[in-house]
Protein backbone atom coordinates (compact mmCIF):
# COMPACT_ATOMS: atom_id res chain seq x y z
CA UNK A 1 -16.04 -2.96 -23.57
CA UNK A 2 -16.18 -2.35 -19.95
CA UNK A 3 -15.23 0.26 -17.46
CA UNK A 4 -13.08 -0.71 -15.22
CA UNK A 5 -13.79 1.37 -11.70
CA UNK A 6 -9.51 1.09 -11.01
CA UNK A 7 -6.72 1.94 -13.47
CA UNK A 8 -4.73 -0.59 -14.71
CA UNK A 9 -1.13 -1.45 -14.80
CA UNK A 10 1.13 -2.71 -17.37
CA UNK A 11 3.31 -5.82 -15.60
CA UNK A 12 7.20 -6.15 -15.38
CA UNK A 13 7.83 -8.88 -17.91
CA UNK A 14 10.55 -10.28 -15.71
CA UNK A 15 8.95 -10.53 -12.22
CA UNK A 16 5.62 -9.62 -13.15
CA UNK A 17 5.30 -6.72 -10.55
CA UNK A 18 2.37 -4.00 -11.22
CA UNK A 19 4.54 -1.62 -12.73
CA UNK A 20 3.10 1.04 -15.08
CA UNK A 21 -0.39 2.93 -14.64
CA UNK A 22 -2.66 3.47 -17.84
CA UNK A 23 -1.61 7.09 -19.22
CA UNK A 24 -5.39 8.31 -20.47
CA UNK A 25 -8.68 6.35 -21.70
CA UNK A 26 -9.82 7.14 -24.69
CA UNK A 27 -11.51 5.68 -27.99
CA UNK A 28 -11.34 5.65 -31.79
CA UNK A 29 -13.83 7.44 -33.99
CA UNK A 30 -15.50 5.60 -37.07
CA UNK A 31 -12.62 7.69 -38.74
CA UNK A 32 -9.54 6.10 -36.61
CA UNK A 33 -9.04 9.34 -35.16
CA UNK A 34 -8.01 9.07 -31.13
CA UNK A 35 -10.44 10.76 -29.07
CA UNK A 36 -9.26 11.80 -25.34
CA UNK A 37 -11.34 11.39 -22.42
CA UNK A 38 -10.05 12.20 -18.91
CA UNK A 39 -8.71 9.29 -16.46
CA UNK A 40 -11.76 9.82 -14.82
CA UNK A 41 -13.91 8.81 -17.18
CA UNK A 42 -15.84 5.49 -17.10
CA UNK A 43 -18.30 5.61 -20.05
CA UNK A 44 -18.29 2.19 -21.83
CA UNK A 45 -17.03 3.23 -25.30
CA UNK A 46 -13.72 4.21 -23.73
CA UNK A 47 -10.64 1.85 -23.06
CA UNK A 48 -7.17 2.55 -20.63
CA UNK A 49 -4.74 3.83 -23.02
CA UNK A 50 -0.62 3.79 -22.82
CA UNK A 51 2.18 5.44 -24.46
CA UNK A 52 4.95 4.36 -26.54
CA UNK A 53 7.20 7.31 -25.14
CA UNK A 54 10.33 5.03 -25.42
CA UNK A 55 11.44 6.39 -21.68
CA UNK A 56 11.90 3.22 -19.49
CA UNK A 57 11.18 2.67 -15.76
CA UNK A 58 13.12 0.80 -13.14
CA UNK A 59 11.67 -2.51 -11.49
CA UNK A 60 12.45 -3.58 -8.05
CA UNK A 61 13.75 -6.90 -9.57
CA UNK A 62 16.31 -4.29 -11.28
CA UNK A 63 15.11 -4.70 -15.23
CA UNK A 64 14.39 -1.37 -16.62
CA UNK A 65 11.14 -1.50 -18.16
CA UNK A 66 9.27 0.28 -21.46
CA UNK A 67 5.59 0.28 -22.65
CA UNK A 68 5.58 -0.57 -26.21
CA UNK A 69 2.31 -0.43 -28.28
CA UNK A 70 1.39 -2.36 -31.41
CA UNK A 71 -2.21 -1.88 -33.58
CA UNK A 72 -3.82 -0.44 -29.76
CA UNK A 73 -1.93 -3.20 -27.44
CA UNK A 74 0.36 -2.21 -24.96
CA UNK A 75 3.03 -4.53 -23.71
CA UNK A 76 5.95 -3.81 -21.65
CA UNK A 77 9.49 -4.65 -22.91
CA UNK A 78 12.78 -5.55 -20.78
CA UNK A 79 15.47 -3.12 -21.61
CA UNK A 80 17.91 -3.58 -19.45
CA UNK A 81 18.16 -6.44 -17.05
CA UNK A 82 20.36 -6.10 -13.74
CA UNK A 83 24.10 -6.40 -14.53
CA UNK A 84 23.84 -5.52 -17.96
CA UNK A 85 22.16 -8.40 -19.63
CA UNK A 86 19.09 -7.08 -21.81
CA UNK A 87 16.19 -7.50 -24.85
């Protein structure tokens, strides 16, 4: 793992914009237990974390847009594209 000096975004999946920051970093314990570290932090056991909140954000290419996370990957999901069309 490394520790990237800039947080990271999550892309629009339709225009590919830089559209969501990185909530947190953070890391699993030999337990699987989440263990919080600050956005500050750049130690090399930690990785940028995102939330599933289910809350979606507008692109400028007009697809509203929601982090989705799946065994610790986050991907972003179209919900609504611009006139009503949608995943």
């Amino acid at each position: 793992m490394t520790a990237s000096k800039e947080r990271p975004f999550l892309h629009c999946p339709e225009c590919d914009a830089p559209l969501i920051a990185a909530d947190s970093r953070g890391r699993h314990d030999d337990a699987g237990n989440e263990i919080m570290h600050g956005l500050d932090c750049r130690c090399r056991w930690c990785d940028w974390w995102w939330w599933d909140t289910g809350e979606s954000v507008p692109c400028k290419c007009g697809a509203q847009v929601r982090v989705l996370v799946d065994d610790d990957h986050a991907y972003t999901s179209t919900v609504e594209l611009r006139g009503g069309g949608g995943t």
